[in-house]
PDB file of N, CA and C in Angstrom:
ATOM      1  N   UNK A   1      18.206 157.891 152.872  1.00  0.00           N
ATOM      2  CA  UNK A   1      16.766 158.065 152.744  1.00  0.00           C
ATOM      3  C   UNK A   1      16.252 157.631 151.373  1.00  0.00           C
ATOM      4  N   UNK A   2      17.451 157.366 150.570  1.00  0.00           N
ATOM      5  CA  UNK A   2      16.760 157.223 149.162  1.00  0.00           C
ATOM      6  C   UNK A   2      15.734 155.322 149.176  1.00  0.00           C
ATOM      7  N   UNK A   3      16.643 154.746 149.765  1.00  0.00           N
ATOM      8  CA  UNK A   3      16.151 153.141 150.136  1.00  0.00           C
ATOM      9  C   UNK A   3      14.996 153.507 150.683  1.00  0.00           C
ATOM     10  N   UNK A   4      14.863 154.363 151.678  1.00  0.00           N
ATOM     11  CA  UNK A   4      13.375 154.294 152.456  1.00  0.00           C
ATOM     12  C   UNK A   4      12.524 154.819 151.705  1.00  0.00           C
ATOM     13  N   UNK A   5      12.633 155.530 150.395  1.00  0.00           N
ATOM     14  CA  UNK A   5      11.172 156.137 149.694  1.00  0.00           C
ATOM     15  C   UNK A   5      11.506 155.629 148.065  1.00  0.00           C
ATOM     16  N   UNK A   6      11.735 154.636 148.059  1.00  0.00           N
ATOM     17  CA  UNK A   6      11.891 153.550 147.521  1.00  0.00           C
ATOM     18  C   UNK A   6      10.821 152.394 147.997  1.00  0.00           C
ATOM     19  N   UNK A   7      10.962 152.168 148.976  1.00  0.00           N
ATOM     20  CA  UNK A   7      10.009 151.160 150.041  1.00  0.00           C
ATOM     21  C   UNK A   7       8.617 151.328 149.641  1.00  0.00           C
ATOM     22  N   UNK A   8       8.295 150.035 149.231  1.00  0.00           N
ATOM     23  CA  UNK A   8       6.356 150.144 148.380  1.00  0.00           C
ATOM     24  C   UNK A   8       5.821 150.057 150.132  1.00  0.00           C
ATOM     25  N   UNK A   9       6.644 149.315 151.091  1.00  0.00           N
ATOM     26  CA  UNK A   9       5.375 149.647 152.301  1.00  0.00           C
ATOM     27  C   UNK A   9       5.137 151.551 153.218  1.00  0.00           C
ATOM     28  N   UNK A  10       6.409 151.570 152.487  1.00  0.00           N
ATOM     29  CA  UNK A  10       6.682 153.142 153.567  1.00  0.00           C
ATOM     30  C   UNK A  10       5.867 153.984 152.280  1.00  0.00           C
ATOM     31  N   UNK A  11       5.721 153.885 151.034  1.00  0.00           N
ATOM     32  CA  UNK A  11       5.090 154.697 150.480  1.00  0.00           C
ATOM     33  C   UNK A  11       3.816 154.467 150.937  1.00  0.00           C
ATOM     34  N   UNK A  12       2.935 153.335 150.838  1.00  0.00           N
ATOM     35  CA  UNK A  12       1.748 152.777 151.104  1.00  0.00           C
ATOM     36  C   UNK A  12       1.260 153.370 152.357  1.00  0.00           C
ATOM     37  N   UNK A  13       2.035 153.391 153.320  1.00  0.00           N
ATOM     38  CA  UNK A  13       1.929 153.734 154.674  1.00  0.00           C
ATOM     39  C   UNK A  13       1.531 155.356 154.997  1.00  0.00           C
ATOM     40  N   UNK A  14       2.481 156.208 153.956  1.00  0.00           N
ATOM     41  CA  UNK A  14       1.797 157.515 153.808  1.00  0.00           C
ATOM     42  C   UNK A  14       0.801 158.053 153.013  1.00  0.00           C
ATOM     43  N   UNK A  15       0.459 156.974 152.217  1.00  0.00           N
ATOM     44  CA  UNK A  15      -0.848 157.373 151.395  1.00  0.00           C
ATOM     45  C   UNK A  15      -1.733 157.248 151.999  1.00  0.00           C
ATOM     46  N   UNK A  16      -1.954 155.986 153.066  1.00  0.00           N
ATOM     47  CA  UNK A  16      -2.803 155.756 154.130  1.00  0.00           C
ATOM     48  C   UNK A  16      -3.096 156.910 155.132  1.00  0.00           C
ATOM     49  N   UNK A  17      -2.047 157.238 155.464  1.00  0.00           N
ATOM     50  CA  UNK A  17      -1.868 158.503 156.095  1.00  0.00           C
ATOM     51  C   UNK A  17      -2.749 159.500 155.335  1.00  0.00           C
ATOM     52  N   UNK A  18      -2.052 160.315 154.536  1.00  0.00           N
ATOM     53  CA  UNK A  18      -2.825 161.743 154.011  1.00  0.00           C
ATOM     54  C   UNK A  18      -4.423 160.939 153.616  1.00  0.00           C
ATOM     55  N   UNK A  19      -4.756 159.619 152.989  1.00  0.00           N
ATOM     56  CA  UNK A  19      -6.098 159.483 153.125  1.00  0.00           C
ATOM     57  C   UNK A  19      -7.030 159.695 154.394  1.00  0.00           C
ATOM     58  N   UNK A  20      -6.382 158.844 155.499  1.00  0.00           N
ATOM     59  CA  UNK A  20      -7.139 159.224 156.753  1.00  0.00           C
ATOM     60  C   UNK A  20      -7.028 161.072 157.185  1.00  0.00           C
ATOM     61  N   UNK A  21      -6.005 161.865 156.643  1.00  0.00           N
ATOM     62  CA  UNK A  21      -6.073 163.012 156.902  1.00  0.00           C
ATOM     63  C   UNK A  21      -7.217 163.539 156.631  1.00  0.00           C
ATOM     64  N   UNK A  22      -7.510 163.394 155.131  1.00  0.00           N
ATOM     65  CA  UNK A  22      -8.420 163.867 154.081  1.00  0.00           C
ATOM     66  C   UNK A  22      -9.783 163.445 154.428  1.00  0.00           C
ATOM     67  N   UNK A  23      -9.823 162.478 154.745  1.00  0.00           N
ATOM     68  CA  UNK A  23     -11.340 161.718 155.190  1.00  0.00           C
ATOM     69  C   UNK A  23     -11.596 162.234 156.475  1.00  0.00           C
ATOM     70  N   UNK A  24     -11.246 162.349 157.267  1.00  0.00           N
ATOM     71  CA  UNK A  24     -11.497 163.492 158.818  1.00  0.00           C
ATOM     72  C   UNK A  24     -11.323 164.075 158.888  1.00  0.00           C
ATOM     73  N   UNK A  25     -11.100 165.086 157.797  1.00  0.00           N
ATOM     74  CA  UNK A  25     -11.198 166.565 157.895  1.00  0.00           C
ATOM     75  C   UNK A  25     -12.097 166.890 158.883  1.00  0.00           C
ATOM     76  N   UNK A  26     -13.303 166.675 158.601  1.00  0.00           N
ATOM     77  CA  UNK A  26     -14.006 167.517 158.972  1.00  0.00           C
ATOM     78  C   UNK A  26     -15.573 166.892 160.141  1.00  0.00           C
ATOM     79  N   UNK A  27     -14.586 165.282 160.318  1.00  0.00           N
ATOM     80  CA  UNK A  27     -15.183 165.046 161.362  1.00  0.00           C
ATOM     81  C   UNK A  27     -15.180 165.709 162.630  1.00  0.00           C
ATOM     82  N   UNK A  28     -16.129 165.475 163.235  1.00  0.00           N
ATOM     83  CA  UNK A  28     -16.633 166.410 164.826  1.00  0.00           C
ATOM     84  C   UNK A  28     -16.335 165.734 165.760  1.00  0.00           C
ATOM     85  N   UNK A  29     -15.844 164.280 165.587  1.00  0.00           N
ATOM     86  CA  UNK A  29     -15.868 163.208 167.008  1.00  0.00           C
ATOM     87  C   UNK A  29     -13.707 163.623 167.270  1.00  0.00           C
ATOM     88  N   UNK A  30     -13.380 164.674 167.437  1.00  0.00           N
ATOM     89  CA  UNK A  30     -12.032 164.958 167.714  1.00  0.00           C
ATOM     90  C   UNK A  30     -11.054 164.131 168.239  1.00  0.00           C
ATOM     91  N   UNK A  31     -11.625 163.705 169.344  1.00  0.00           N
ATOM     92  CA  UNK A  31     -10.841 162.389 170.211  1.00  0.00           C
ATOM     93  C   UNK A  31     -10.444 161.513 169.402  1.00  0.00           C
ATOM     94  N   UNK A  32     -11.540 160.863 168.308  1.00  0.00           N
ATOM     95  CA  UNK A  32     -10.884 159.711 167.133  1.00  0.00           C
ATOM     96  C   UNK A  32     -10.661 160.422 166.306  1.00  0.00           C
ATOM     97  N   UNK A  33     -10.917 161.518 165.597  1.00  0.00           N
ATOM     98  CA  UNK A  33     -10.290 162.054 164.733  1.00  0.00           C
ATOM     99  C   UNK A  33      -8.477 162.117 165.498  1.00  0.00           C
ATOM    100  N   UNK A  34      -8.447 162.456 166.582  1.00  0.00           N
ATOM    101  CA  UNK A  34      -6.830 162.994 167.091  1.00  0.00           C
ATOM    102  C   UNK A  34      -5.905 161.492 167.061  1.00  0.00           C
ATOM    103  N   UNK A  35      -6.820 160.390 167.667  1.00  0.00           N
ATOM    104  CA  UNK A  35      -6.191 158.684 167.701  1.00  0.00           C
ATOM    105  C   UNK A  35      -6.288 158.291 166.547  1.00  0.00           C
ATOM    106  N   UNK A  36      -6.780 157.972 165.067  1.00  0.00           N
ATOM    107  CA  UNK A  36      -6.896 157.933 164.538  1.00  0.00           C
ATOM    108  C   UNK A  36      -5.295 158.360 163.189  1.00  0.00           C
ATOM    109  N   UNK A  37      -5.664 159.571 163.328  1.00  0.00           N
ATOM    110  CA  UNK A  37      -4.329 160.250 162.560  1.00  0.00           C
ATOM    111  C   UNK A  37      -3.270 160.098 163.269  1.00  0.00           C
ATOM    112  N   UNK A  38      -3.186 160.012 164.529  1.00  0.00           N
ATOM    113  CA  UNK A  38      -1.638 159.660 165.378  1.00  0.00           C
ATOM    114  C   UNK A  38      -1.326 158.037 164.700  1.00  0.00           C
ATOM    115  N   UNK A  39      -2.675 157.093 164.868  1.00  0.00           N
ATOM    116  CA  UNK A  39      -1.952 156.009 164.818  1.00  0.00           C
ATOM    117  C   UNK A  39      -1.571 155.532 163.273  1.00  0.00           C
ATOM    118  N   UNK A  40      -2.277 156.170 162.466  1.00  0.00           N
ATOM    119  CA  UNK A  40      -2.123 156.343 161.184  1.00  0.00           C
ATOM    120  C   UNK A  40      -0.384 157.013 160.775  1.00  0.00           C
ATOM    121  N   UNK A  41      -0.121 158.347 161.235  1.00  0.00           N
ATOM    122  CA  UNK A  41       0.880 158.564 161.086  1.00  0.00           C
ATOM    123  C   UNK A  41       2.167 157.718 161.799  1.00  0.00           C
ATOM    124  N   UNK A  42       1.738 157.024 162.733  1.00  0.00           N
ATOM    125  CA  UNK A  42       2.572 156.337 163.381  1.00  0.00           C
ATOM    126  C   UNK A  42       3.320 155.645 162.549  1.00  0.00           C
ATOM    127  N   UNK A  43       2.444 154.859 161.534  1.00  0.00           N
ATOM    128  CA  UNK A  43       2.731 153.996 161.241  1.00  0.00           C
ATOM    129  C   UNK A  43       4.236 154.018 159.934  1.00  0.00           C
ATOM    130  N   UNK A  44       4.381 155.320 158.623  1.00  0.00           N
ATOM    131  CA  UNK A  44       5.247 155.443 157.947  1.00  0.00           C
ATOM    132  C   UNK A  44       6.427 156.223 159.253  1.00  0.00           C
ATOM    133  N   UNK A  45       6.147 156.886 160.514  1.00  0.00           N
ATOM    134  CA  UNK A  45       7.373 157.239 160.874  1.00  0.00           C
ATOM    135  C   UNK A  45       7.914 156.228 161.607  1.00  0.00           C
ATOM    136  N   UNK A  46       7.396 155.082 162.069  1.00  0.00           N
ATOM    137  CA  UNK A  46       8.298 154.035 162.787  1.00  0.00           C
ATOM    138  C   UNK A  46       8.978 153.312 161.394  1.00  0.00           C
ATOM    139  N   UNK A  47       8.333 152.989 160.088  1.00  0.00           N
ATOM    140  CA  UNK A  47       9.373 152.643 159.622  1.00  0.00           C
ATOM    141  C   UNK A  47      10.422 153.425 158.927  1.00  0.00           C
ATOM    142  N   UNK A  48      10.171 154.776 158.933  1.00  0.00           N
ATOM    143  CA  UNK A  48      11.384 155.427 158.819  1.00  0.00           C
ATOM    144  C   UNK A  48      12.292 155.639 159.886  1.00  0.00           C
ATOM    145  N   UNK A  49      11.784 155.574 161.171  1.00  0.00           N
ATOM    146  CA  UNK A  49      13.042 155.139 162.762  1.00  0.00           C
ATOM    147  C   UNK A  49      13.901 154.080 161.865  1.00  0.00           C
ATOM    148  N   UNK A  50      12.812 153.357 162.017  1.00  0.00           N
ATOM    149  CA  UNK A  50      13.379 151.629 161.825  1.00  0.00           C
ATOM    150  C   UNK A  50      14.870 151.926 160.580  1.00  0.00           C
ATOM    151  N   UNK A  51      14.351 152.327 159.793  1.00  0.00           N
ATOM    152  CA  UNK A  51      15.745 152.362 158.667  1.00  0.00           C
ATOM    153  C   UNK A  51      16.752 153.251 158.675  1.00  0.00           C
ATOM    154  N   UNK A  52      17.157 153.752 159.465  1.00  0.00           N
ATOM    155  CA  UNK A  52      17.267 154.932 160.181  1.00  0.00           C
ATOM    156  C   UNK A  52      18.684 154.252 161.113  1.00  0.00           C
ATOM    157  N   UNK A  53      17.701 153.586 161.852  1.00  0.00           N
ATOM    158  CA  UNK A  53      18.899 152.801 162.269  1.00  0.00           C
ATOM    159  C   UNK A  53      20.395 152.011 162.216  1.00  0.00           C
ATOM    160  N   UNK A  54      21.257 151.380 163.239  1.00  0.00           N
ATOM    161  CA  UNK A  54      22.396 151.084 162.486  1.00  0.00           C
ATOM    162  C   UNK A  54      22.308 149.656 162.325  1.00  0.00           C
ATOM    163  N   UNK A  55      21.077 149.008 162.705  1.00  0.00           N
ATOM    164  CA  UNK A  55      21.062 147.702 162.964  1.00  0.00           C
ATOM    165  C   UNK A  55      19.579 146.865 162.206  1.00  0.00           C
ATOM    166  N   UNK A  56      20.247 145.736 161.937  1.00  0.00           N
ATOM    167  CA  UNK A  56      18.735 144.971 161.279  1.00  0.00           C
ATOM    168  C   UNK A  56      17.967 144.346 162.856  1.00  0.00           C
ATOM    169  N   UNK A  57      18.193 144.751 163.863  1.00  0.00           N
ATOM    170  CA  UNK A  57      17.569 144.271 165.240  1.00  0.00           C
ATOM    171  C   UNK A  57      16.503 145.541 165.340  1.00  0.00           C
ATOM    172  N   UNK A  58      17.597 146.551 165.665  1.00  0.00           N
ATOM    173  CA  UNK A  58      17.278 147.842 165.677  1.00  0.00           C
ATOM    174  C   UNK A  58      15.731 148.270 164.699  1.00  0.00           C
ATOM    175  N   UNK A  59      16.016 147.822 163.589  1.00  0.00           N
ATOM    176  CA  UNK A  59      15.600 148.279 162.034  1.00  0.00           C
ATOM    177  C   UNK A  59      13.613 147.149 162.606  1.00  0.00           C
ATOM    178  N   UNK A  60      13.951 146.425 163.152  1.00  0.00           N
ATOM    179  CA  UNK A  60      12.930 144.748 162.841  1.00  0.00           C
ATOM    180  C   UNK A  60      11.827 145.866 164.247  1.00  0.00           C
ATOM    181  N   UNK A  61      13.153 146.516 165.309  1.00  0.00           N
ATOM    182  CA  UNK A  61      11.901 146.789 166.745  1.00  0.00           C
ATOM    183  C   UNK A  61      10.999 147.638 166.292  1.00  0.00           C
ATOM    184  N   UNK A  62      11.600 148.851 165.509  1.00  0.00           N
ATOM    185  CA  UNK A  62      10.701 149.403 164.976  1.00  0.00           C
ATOM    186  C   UNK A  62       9.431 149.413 164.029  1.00  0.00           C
ATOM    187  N   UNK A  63       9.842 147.970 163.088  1.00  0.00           N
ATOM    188  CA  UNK A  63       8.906 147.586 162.028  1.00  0.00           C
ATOM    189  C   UNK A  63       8.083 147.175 162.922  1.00  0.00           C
ATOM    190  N   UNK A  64       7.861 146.365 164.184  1.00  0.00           N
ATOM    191  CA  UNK A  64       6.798 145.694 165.204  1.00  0.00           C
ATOM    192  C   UNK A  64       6.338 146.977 165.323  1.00  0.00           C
ATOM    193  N   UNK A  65       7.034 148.056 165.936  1.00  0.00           N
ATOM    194  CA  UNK A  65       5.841 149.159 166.271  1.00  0.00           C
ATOM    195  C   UNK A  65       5.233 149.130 165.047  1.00  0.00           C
ATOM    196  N   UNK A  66       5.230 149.759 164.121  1.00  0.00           N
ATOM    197  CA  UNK A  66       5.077 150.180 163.256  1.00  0.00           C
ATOM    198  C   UNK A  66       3.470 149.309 162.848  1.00  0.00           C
ATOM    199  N   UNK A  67       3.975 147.940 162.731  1.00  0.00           N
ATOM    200  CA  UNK A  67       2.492 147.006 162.617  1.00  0.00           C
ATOM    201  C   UNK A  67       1.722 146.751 163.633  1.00  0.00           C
ATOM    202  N   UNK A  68       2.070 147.033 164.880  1.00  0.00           N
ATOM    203  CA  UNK A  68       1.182 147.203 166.295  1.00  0.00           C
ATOM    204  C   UNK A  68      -0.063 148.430 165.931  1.00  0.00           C
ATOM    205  N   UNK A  69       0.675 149.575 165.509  1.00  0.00           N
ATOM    206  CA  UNK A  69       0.110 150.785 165.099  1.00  0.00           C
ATOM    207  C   UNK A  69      -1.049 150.178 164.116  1.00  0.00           C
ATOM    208  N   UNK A  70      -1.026 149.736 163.012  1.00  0.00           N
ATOM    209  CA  UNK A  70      -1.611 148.787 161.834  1.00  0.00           C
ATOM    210  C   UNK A  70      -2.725 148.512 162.519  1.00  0.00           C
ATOM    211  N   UNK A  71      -2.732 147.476 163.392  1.00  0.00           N
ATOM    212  CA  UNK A  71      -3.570 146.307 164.250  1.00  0.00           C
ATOM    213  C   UNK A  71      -4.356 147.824 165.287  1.00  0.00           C
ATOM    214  N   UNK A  72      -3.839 148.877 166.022  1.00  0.00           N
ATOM    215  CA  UNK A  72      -4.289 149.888 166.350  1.00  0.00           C
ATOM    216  C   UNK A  72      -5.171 150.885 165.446  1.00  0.00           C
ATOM    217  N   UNK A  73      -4.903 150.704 164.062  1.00  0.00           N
ATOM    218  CA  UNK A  73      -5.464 151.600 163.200  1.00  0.00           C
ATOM    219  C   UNK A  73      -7.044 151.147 162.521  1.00  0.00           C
ATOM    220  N   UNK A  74      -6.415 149.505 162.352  1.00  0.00           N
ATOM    221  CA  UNK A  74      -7.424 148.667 161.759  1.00  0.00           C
ATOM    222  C   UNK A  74      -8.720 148.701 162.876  1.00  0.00           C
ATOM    223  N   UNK A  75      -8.568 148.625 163.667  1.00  0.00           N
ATOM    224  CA  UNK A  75      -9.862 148.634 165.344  1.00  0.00           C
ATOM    225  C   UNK A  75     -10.363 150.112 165.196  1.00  0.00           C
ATOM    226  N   UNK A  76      -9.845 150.885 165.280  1.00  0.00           N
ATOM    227  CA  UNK A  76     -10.128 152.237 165.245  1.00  0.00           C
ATOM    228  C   UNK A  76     -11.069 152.595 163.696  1.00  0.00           C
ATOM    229  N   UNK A  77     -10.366 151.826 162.841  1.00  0.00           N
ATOM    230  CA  UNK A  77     -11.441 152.590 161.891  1.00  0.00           C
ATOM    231  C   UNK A  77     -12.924 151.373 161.599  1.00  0.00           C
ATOM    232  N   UNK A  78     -12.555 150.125 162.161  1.00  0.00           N
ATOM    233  CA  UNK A  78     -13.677 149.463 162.229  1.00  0.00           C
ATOM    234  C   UNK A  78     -14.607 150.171 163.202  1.00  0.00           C
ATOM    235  N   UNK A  79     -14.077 150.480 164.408  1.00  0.00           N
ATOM    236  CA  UNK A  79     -15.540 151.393 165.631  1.00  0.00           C
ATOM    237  C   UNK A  79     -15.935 152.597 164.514  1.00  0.00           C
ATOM    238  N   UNK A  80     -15.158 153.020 163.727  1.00  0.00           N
ATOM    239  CA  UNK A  80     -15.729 154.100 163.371  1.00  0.00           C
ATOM    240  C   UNK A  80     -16.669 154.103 162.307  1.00  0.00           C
ATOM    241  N   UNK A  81     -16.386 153.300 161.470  1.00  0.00           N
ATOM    242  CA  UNK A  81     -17.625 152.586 160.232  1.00  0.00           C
ATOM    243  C   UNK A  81     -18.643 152.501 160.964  1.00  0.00           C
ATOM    244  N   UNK A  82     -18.602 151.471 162.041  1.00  0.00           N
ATOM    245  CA  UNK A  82     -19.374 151.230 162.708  1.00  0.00           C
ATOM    246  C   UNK A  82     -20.731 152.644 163.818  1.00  0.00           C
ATOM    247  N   UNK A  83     -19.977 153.095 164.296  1.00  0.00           N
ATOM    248  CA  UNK A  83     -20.528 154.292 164.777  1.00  0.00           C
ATOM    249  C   UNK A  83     -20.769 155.161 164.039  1.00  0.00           C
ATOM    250  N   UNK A  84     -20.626 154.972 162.842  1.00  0.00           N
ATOM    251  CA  UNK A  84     -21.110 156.344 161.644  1.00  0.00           C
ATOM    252  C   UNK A  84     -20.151 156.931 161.592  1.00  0.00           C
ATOM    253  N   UNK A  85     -18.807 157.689 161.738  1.00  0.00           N
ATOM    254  CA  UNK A  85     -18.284 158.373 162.256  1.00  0.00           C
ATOM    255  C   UNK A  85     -17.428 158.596 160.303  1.00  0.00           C
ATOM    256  N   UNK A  86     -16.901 157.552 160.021  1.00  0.00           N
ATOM    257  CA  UNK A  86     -16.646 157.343 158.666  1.00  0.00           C
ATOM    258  C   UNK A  86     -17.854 156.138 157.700  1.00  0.00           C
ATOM    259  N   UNK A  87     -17.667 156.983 156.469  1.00  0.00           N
ATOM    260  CA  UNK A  87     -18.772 156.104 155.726  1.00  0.00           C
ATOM    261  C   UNK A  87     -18.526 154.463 155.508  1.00  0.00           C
ATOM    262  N   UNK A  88     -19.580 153.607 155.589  1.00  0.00           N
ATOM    263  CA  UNK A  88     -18.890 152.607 155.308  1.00  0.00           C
ATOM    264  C   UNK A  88     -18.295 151.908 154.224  1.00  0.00           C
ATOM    265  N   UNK A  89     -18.406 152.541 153.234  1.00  0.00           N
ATOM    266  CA  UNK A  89     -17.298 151.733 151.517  1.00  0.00           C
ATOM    267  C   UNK A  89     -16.023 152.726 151.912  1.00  0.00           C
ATOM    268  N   UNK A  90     -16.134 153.668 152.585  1.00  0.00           N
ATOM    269  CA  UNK A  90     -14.372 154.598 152.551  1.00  0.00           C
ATOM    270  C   UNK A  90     -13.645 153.679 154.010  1.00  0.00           C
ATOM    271  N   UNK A  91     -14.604 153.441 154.979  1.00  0.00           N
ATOM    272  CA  UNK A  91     -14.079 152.728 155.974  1.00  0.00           C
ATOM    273  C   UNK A  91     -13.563 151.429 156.000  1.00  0.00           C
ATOM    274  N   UNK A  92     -14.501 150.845 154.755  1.00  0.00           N
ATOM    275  CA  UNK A  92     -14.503 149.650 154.554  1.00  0.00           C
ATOM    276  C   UNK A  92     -12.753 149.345 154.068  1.00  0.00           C
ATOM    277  N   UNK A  93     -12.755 149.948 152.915  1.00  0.00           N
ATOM    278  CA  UNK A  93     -11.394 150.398 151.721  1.00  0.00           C
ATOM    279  C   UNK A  93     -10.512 150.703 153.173  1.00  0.00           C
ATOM    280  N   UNK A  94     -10.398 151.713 153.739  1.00  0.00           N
ATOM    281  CA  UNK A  94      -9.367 151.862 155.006  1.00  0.00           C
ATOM    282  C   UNK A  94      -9.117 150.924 155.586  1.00  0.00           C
ATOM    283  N   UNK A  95     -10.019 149.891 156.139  1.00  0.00           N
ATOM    284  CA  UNK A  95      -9.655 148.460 157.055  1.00  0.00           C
ATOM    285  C   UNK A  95      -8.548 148.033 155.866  1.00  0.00           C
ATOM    286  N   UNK A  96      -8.887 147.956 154.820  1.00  0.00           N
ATOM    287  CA  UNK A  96      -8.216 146.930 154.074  1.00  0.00           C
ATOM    288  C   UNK A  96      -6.866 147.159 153.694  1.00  0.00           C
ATOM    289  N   UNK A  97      -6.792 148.477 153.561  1.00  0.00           N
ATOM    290  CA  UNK A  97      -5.401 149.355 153.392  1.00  0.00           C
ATOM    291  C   UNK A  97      -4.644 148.944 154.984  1.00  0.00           C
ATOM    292  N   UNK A  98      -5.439 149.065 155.671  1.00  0.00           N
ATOM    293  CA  UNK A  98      -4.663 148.698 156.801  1.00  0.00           C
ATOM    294  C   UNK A  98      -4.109 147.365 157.501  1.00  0.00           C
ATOM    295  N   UNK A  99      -4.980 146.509 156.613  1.00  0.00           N
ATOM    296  CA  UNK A  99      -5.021 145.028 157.172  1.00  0.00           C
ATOM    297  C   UNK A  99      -3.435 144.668 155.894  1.00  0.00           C
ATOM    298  N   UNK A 100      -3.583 144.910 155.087  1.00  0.00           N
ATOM    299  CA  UNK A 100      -2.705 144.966 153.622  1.00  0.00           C
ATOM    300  C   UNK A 100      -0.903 145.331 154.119  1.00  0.00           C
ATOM    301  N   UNK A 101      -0.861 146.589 154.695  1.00  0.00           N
ATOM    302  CA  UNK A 101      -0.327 147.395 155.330  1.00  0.00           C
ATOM    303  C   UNK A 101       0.772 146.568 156.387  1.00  0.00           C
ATOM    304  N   UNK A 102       0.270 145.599 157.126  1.00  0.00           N
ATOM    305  CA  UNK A 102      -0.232 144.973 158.486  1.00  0.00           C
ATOM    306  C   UNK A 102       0.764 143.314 157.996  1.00  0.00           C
ATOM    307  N   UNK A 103       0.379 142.940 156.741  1.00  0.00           N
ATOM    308  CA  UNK A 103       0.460 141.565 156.234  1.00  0.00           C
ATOM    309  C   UNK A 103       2.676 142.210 155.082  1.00  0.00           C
ATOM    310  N   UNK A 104       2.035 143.390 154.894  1.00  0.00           N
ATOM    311  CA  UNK A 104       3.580 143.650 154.116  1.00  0.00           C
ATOM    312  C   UNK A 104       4.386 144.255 155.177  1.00  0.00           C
ATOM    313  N   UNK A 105       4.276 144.134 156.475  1.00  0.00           N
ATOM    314  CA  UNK A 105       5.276 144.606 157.605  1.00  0.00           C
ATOM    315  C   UNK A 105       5.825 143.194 157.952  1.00  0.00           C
ATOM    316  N   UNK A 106       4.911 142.110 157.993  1.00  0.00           N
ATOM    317  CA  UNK A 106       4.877 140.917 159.028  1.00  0.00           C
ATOM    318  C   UNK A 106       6.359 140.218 157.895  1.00  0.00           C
ATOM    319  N   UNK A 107       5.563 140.578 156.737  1.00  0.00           N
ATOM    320  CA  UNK A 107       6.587 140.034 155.527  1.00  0.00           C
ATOM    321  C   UNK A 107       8.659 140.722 155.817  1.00  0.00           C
ATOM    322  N   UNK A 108       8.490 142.015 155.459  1.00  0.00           N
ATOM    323  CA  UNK A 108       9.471 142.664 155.813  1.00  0.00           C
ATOM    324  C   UNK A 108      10.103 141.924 157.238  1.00  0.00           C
ATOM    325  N   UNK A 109       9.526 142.101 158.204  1.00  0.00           N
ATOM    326  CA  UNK A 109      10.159 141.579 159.810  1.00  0.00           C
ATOM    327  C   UNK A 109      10.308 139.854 159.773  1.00  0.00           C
ATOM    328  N   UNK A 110       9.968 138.834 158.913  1.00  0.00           N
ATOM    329  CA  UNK A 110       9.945 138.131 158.443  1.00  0.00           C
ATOM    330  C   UNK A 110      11.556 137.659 157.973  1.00  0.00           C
ATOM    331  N   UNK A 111      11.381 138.746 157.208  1.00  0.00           N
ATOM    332  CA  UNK A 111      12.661 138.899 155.617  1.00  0.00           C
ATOM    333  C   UNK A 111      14.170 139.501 156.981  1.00  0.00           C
ATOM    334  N   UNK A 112      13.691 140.189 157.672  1.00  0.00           N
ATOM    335  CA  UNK A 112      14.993 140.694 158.436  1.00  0.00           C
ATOM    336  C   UNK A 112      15.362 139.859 159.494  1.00  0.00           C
ATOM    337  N   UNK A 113      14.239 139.131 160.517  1.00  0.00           N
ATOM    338  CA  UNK A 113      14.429 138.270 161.408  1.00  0.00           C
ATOM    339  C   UNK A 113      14.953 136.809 160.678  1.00  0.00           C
ATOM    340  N   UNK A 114      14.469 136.468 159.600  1.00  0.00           N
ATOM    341  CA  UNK A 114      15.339 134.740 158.997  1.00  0.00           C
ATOM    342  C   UNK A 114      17.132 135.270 158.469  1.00  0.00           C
ATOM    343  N   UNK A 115      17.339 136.483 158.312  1.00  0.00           N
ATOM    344  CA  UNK A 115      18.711 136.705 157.942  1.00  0.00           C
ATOM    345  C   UNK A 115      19.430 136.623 159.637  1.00  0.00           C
ATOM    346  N   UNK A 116      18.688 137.388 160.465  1.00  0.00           N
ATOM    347  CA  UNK A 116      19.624 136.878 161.882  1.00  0.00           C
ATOM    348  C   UNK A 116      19.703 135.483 162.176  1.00  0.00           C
ATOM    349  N   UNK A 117      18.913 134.750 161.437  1.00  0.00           N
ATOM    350  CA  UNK A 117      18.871 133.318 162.185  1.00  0.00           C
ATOM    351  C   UNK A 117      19.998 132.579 161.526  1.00  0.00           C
ATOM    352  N   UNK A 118      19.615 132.915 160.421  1.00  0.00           N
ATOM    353  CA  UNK A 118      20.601 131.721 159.153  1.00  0.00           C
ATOM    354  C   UNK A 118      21.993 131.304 159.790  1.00  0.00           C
ATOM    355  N   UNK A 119      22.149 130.921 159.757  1.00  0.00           N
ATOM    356  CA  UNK A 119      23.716 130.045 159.960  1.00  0.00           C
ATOM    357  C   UNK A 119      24.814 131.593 159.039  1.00  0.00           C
ATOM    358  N   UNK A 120      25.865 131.814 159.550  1.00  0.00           N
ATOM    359  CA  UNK A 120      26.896 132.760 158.808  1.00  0.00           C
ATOM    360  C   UNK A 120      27.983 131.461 157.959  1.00  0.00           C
TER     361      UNK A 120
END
């Protein structure tokens, strides 16, 4: 576990997290408040599955969830800027954390999928 909280995306991923916690506190729209924080949290525990694992295959399926969640999080907090639901400079800052988030997974699954390819 020490490699995984080490990881600038798995840290990033839970700051994102407790921010979206903190920012819907005390929203009233529950349903996105409940999708919202699931897909948010989704996102640092698939890549802790992922490393977790015994395999860089194993390690890569989980990083895809993990940025599916991202691409799930990023939509979700755009309807919500949008619908009032979150303000728009905190919503705004959230897309971007998430789009950010989204671009350092693709990198990582990137970095693990060209080592299966390479020639041994």
């Amino acid at each position: 576990m020490d490699a995984l909280e080490n990881l600038d995306v798995w840290k990033k991923a839970c700051r994102l997290s407790v921010a979206l916690y903190q920012t819907l506190a005390k929203c009233r729209e529950y349903g996105y408040r409940d999708q919202v924080t699931r897909a948010a949290l989704s996102i640092p525990s698939n890549i802790a599955e992922g490393y977790e694992r015994d395999s860089s295959k194993s390690c890569v399926q989980y990083l895809r969830i993990a940025k599916g969640s991202c691409g799930e999080l990023w939509t979700q907090l755009l309807i919500g800027r949008k619908a009032g639901f979150i303000d728009a400079v905190t919503g705004k800052e959230l897309e971007e954390e998430a789009k950010a988030l989204s671009k350092m997974l693709h990198g990582l699954i990137r970095h693990y999928t060209s080592k299966d390819e390479s020639p041994s």
